[in-house]
C-alpha atoms as a PDB file:
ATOM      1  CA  UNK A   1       0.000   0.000   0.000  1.00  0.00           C
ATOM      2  CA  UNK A   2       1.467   3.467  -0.711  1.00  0.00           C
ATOM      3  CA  UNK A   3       2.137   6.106   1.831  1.00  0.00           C
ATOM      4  CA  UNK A   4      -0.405   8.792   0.702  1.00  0.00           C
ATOM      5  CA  UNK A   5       1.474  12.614   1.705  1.00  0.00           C
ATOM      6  CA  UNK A   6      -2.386  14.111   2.674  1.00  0.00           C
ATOM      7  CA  UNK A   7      -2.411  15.543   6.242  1.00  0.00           C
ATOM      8  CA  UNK A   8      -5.354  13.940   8.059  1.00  0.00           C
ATOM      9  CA  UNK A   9      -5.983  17.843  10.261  1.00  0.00           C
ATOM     10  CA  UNK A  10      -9.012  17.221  11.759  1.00  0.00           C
ATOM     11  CA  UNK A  11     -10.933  20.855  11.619  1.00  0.00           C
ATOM     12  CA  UNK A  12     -13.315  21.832  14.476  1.00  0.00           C
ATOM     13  CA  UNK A  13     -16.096  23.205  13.709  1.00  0.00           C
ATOM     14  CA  UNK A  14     -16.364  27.160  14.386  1.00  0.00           C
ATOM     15  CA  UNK A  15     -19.079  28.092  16.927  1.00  0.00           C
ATOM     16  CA  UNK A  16     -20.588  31.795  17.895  1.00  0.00           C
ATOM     17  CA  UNK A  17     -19.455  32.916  21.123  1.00  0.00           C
ATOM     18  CA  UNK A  18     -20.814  36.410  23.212  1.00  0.00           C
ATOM     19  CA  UNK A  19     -17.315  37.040  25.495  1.00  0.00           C
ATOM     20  CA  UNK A  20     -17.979  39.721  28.523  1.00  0.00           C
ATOM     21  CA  UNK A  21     -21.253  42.213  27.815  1.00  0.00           C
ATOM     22  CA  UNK A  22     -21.043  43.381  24.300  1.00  0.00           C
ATOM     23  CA  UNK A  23     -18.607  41.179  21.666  1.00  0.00           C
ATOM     24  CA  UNK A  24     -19.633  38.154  19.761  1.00  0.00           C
ATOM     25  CA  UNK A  25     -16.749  35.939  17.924  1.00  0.00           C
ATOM     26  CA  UNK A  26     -16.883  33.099  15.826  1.00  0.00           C
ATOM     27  CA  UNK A  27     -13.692  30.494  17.640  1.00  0.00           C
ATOM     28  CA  UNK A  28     -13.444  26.815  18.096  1.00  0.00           C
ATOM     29  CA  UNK A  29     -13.887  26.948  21.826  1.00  0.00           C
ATOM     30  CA  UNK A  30     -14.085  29.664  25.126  1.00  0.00           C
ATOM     31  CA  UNK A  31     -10.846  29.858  25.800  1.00  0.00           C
ATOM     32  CA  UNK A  32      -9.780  30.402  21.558  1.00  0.00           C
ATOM     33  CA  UNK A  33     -12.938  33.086  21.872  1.00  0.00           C
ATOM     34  CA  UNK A  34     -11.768  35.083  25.105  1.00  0.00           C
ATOM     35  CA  UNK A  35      -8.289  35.255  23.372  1.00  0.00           C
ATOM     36  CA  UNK A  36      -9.799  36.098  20.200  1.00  0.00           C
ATOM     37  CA  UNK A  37     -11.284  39.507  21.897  1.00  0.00           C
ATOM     38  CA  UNK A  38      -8.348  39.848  23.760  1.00  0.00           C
ATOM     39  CA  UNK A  39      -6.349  39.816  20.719  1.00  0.00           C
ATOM     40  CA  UNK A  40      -8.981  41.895  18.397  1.00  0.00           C
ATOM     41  CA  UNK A  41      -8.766  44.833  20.992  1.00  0.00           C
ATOM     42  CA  UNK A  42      -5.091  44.863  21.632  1.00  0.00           C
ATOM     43  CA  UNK A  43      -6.432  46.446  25.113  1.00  0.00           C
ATOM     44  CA  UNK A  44      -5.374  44.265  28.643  1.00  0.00           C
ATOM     45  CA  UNK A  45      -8.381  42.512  29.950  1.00  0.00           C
ATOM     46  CA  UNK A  46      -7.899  39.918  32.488  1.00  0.00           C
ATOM     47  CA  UNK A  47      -8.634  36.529  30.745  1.00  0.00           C
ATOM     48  CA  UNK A  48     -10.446  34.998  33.828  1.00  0.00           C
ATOM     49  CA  UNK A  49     -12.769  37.435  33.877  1.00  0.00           C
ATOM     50  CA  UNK A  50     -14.289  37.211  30.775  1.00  0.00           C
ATOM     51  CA  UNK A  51     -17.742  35.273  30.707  1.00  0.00           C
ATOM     52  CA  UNK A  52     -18.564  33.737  27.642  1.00  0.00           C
ATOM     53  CA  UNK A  53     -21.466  32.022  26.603  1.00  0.00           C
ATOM     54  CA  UNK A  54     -22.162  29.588  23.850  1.00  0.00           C
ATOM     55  CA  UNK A  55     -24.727  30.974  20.987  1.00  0.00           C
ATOM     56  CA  UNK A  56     -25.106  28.193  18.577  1.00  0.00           C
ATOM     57  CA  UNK A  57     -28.801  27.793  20.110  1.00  0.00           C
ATOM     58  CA  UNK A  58     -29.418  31.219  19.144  1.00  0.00           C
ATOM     59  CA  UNK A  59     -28.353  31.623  15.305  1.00  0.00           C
ATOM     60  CA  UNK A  60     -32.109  32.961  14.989  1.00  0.00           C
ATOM     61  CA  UNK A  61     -31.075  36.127  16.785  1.00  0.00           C
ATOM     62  CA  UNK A  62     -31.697  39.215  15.084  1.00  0.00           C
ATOM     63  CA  UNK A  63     -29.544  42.110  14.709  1.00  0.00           C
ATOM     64  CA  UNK A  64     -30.603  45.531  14.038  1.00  0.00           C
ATOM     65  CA  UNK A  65     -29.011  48.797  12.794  1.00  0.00           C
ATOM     66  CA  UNK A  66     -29.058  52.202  14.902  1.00  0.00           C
ATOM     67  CA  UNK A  67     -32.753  52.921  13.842  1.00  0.00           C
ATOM     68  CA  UNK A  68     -34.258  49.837  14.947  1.00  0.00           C
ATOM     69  CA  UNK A  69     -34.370  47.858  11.438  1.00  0.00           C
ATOM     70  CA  UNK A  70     -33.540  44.441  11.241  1.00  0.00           C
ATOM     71  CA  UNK A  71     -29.990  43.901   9.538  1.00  0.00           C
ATOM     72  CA  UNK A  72     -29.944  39.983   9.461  1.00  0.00           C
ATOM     73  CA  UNK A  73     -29.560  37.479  11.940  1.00  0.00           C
ATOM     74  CA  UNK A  74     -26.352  35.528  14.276  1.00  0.00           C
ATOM     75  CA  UNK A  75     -26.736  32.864  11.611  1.00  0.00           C
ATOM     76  CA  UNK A  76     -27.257  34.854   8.432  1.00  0.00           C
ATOM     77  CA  UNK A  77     -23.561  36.651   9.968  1.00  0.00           C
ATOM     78  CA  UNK A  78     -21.429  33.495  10.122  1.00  0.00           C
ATOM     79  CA  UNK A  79     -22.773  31.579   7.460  1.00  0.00           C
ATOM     80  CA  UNK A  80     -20.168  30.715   5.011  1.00  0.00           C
ATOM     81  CA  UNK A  81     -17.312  31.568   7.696  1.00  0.00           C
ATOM     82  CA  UNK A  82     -14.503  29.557   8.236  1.00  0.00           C
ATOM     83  CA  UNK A  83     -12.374  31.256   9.995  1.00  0.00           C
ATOM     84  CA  UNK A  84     -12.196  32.349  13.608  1.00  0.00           C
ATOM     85  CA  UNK A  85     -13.345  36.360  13.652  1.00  0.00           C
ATOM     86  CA  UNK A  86     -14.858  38.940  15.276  1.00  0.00           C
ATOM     87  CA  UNK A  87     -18.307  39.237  14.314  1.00  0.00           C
ATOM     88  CA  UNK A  88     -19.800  42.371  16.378  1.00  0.00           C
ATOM     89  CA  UNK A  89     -19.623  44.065  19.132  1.00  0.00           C
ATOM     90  CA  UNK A  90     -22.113  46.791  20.632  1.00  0.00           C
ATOM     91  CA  UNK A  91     -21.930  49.852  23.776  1.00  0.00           C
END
């Protein structure tokens, strides 16, 4: 049998994550989406004390623009993505 050269990388899928009050990134896991933020806004907050909770359940959620109009949803955002990112982030 011949040794076949094709890397067997096994590729995790990408989930939507909300880390602290106002930030949503697309990562693998919490800990790859708290240093994700941490990395997007070059600023120092204290890994530990970012919560972070899973939003896979809640593709359906709607986003709006400054007036109140529906932009899309968490799921219309990320579709197609397939690489860890930022998404959005509010005040």
């Amino acid at each position: 049998m011949k040794n076949s050269n094709k890397s067997t990388l096994t590729t995790q899928p990408l989930k939507p994550f909300q880390v602290g009050d106002n930030d949503i990134v697309l990562a693998i896991d919490e800990d790859s989406a708290k240093q994700l933020l941490i990395d997007y806004c070059g600023c120092d907050i204290e890994f530990e004390e970012l919560g972070v909770e899973d939003l896979s359940s809640r593709l359906d959620m709607p986003f709006k623009d400054e007036e109140g109009n529906q932009i899309g949803t968490l799921g219309s955002w990320i579709e197609g993505k397939t690489e860890p990112e930022y998404i959005v982030g509010w005040e």
